[in-house]
Protein backbone atom coordinates (compact mmCIF):
# COMPACT_ATOMS: atom_id res chain seq x y z
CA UNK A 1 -38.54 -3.46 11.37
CA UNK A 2 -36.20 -6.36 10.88
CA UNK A 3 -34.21 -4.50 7.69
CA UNK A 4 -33.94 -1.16 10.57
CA UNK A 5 -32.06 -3.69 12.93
CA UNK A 6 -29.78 -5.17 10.25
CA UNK A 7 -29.02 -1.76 9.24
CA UNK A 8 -28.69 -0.32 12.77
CA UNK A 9 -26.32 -3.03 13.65
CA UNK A 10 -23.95 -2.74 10.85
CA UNK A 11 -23.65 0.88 11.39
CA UNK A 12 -22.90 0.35 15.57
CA UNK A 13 -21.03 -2.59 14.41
CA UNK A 14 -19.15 -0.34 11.87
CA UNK A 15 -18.18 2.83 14.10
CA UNK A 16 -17.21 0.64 16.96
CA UNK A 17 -14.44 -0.80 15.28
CA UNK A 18 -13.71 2.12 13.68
CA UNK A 19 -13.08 3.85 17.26
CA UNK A 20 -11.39 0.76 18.30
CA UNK A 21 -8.78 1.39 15.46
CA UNK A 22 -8.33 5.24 16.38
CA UNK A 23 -7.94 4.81 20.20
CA UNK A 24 -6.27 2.06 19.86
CA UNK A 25 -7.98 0.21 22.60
CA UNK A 26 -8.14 -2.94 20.29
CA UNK A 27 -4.75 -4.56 19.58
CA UNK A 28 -4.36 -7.39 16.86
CA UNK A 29 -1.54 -9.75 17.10
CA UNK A 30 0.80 -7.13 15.16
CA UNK A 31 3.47 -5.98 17.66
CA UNK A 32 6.22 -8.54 16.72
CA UNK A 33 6.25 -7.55 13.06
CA UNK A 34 9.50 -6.53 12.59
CA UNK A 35 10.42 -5.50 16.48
CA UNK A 36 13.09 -7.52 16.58
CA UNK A 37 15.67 -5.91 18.68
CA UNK A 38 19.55 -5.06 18.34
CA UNK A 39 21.60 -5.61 22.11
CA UNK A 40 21.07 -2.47 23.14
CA UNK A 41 16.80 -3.34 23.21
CA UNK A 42 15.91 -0.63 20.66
CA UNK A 43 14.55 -1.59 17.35
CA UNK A 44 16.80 -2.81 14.58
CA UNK A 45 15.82 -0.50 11.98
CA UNK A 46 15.13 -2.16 8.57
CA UNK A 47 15.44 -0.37 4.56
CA UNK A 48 12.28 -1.97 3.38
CA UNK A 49 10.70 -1.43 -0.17
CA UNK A 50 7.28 -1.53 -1.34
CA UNK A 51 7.44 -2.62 -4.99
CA UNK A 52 3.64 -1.29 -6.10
CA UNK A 53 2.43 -1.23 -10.27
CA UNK A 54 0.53 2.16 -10.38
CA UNK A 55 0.88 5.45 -8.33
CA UNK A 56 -1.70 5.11 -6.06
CA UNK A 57 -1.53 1.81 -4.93
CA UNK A 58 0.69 2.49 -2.36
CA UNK A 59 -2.52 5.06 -0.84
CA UNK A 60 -5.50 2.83 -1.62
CA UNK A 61 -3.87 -0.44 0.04
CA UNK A 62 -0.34 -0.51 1.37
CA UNK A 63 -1.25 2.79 3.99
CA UNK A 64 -1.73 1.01 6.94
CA UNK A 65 1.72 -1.44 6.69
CA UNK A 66 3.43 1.99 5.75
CA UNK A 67 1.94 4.03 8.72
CA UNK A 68 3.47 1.15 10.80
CA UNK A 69 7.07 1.12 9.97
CA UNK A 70 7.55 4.66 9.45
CA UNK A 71 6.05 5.48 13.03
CA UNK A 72 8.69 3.05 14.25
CA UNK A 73 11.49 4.35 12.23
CA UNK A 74 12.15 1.88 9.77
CA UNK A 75 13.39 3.31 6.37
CA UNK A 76 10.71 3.18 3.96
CA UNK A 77 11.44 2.74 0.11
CA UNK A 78 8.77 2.97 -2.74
CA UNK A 79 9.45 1.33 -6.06
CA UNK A 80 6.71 2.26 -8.88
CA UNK A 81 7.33 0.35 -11.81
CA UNK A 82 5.14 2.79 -14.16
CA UNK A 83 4.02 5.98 -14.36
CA UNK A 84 0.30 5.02 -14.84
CA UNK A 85 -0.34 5.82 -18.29
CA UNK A 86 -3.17 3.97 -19.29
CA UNK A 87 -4.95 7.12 -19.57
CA UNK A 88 -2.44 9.81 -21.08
CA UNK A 89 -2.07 11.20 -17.56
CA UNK A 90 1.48 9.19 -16.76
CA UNK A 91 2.98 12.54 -15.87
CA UNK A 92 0.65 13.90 -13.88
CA UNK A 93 0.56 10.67 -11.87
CA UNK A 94 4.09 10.42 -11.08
CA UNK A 95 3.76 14.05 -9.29
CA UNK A 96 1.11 12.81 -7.54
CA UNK A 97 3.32 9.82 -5.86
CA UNK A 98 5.71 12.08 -4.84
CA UNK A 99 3.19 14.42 -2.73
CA UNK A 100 1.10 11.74 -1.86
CA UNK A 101 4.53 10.26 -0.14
CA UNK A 102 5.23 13.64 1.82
CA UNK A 103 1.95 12.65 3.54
CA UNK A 104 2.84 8.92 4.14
CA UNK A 105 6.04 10.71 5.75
CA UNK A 106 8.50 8.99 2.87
CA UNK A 107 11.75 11.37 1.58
CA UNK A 108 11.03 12.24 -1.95
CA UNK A 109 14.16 10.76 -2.90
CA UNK A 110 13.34 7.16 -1.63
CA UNK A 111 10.47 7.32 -4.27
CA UNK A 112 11.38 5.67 -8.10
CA UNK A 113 8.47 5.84 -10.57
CA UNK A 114 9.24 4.12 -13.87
CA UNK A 115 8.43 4.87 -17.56
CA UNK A 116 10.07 1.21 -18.97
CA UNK A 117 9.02 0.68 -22.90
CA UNK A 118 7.72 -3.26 -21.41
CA UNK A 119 6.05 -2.24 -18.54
CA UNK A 120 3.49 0.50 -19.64
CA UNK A 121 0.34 0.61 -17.86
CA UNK A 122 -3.00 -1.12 -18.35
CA UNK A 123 -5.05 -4.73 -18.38
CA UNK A 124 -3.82 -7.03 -21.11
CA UNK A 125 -0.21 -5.48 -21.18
CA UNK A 126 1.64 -8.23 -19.96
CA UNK A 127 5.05 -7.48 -17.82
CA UNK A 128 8.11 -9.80 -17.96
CA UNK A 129 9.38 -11.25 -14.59
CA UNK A 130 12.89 -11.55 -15.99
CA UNK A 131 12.71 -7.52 -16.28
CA UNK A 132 10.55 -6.67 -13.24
CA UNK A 133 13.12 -8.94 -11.03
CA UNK A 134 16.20 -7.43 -12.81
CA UNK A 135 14.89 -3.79 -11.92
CA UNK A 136 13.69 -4.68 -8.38
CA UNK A 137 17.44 -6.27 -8.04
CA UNK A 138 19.43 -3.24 -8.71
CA UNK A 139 16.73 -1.26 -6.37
CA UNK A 140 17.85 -3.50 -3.51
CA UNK A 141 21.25 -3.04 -4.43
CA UNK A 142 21.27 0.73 -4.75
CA UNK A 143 19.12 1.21 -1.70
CA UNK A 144 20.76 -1.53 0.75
CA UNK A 145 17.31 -2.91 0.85
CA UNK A 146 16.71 -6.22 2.91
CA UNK A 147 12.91 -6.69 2.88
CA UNK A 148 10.33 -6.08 0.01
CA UNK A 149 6.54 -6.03 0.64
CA UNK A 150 4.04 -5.90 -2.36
CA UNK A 151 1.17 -7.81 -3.70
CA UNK A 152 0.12 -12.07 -3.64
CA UNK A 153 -0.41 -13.32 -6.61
CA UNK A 154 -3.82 -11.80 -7.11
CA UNK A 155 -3.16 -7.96 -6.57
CA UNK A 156 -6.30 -7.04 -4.11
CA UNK A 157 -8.56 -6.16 -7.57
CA UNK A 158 -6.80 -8.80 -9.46
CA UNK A 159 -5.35 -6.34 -11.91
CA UNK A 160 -2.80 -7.88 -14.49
CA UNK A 161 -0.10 -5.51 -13.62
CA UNK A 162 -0.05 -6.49 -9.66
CA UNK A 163 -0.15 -9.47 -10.36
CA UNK A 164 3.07 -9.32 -12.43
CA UNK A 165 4.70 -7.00 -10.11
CA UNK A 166 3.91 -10.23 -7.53
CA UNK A 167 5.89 -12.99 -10.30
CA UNK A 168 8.64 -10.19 -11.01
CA UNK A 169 9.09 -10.63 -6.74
CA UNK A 170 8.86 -14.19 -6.90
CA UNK A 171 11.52 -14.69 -9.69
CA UNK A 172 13.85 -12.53 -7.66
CA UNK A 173 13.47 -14.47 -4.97
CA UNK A 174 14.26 -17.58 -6.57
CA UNK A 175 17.93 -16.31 -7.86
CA UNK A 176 20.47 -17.46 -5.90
CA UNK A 177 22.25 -14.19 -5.15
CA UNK A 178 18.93 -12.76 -3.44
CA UNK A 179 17.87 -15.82 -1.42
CA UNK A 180 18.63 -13.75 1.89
CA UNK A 181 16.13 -11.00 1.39
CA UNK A 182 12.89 -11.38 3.11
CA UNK A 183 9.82 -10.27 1.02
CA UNK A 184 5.95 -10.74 2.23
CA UNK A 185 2.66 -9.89 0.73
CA UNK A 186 -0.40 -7.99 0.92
CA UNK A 187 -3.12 -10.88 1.50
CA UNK A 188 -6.09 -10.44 -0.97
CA UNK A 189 -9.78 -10.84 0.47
CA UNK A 190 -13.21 -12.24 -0.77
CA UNK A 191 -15.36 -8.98 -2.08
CA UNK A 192 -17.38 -9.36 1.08
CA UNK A 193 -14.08 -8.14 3.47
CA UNK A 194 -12.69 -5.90 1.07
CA UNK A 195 -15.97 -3.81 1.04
CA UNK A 196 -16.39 -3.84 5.18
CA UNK A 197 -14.12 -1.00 5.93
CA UNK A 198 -13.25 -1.01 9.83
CA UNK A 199 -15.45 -4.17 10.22
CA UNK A 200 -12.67 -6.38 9.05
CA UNK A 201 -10.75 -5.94 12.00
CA UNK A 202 -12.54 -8.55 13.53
CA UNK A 203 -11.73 -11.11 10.74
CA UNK A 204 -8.05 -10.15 9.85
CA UNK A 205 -7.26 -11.30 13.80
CA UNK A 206 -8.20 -14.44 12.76
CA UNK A 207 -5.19 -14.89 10.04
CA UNK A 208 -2.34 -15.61 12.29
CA UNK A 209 -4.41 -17.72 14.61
CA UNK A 210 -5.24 -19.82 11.51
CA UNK A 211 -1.85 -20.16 9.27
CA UNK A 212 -0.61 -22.53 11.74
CA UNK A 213 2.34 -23.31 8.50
CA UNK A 214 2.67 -19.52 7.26
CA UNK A 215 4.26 -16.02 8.81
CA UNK A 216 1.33 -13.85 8.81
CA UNK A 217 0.95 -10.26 10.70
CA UNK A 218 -2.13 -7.75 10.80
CA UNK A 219 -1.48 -4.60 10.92
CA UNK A 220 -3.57 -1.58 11.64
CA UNK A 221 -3.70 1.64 10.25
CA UNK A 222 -3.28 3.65 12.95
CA UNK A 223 -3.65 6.83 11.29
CA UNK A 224 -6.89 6.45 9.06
CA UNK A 225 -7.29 9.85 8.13
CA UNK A 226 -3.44 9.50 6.36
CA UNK A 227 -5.16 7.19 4.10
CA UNK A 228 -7.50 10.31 2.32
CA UNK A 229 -4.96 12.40 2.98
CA UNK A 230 -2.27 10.54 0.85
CA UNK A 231 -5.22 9.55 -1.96
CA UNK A 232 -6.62 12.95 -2.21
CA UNK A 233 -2.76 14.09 -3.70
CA UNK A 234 -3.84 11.81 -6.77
CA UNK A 235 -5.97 14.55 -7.61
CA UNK A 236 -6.57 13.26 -11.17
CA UNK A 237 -7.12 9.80 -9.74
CA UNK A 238 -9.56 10.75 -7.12
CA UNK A 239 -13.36 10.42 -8.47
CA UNK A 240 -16.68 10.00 -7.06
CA UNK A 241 -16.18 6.01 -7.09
CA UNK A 242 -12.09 5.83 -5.47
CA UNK A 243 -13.54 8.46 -2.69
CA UNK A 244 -16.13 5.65 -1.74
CA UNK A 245 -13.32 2.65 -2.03
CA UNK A 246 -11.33 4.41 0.40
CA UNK A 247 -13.94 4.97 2.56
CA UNK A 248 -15.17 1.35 2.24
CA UNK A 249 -12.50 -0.42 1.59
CA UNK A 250 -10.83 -2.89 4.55
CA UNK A 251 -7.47 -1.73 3.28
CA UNK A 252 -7.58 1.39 4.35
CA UNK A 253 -8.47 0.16 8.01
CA UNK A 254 -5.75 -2.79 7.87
CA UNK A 255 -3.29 -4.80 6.18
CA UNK A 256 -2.19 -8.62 6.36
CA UNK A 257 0.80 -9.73 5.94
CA UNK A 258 2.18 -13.12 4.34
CA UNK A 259 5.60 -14.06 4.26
CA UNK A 260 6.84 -15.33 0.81
């Protein structure tokens, strides 16, 4: 009897947040994230750039961040610094990104997947920061970006290559010539939150009202369903076991942000 109310619980628990997020009738402290406005009082529209490792990254965590600024007209970038080759399928993957990006509602031609000789896909392959910060550079330049959003130092599964793409960030940040660009990063969570889907909700309002000494924004994915969408085009990516991360996974439901 007491295991049928735990369960019971989790699952009212579970769908009530999850029609929170799709009605919208719950609102976390996200609405000044980027909302600054120009004289006129619309939005200033910002060229921001997710710098991910692998195509699919930007599906399985960044959806709900990207669902956000493209709703509101900001000009959404995607870097992909390799074509996720770990597996002989880098080709194959780098299609993927493009159609999975038609969903997300970013231009094909604001999408740059890499195939760089030091940055090949796969744990143990260790990326330079001096060439991950030199390539993210001349993306900025080329693409008049002025904000970057990508991983924290531990890359949501702590995978070697997001955590690199995070150092290759940091280093850019640090040269003098790119001081002025504002950059912030996906917050990783314990395994216990990033397995509680919707449920998280609840705990990721929490973040702002705690960094009383850091810039952090929640955002939720307004738009769940764009998160299966988008994953399903990585058709060669999506097995029994990513079907039940997106489903379970807190980043699909919402993202935090932390300023760098």
């Amino acid at each position: 009897m007491a295991w049928f109310l735990i369960v019971s619980s989790v699952i009212v628990l579970w769908v009530a947040s999850l029609f929170k997020i799709i009605h919208g009738s719950y609102s976390l402290p996200k609405g000044t994230f980027l909302n600054n406005l120009k004289n006129g009082g619309s939005v200033n529209k910002r060229n921001v750039l997710f710098v991910v490792a692998h195509p699919d990254d930007e599906s399985m965590f960044f959806t709900p961040t990207i669902n956000y600024l493209t709703s509101r007209g900001h000009n959404v970038h995607i870097l992909c610094l390799s074509i996720g080759d770990a597996d002989g399928k880098g080709t194959t993957r780098k299609e993927e990104l493009y159609q999975a990006s038609a969903i997300l509602k970013v231009p094909h031609q604001q999408v740059s997947v890499l195939d760089h000789p030091d940055l090949q896909d796969g744990f143990g392959k260790v990326w330079n920061d001096s060439i991950l910060a030199n390539i993210i550079e001349e993306e900025i330049t080329r693409n008049s970006i002025d904000l970057i959003i990508t991983f924290d130092n531990y890359g949501v599964s702590g995978h070697c290559n997001h955590r690199d793409v995070h150092y290759g960030v940091r280093k850019l940040l640090q040269a003098s010539s790119q001081r002025k660009i504002e950059a912030w990063e996906l917050v990783s969570t314990n395994i216990f939150r990033k397995y509680s889907g919707p449920v998280d909700i609840w705990l990721s309002s929490l973040n702002p009202m705690q960094s009383s000494h850091e810039v952090v924004h929640c955002l939720l994915n307004e738009q769940p369903r764009k998160s299966f969408l988008a994953m399903a085009q990585h058709s060669s990516q999506w097995v029994w076991f990513r079907k039940l991360f997106v489903a379970f996974s807190s980043y699909t439901y919402v993202n935090t942000l932390k300023k760098m």
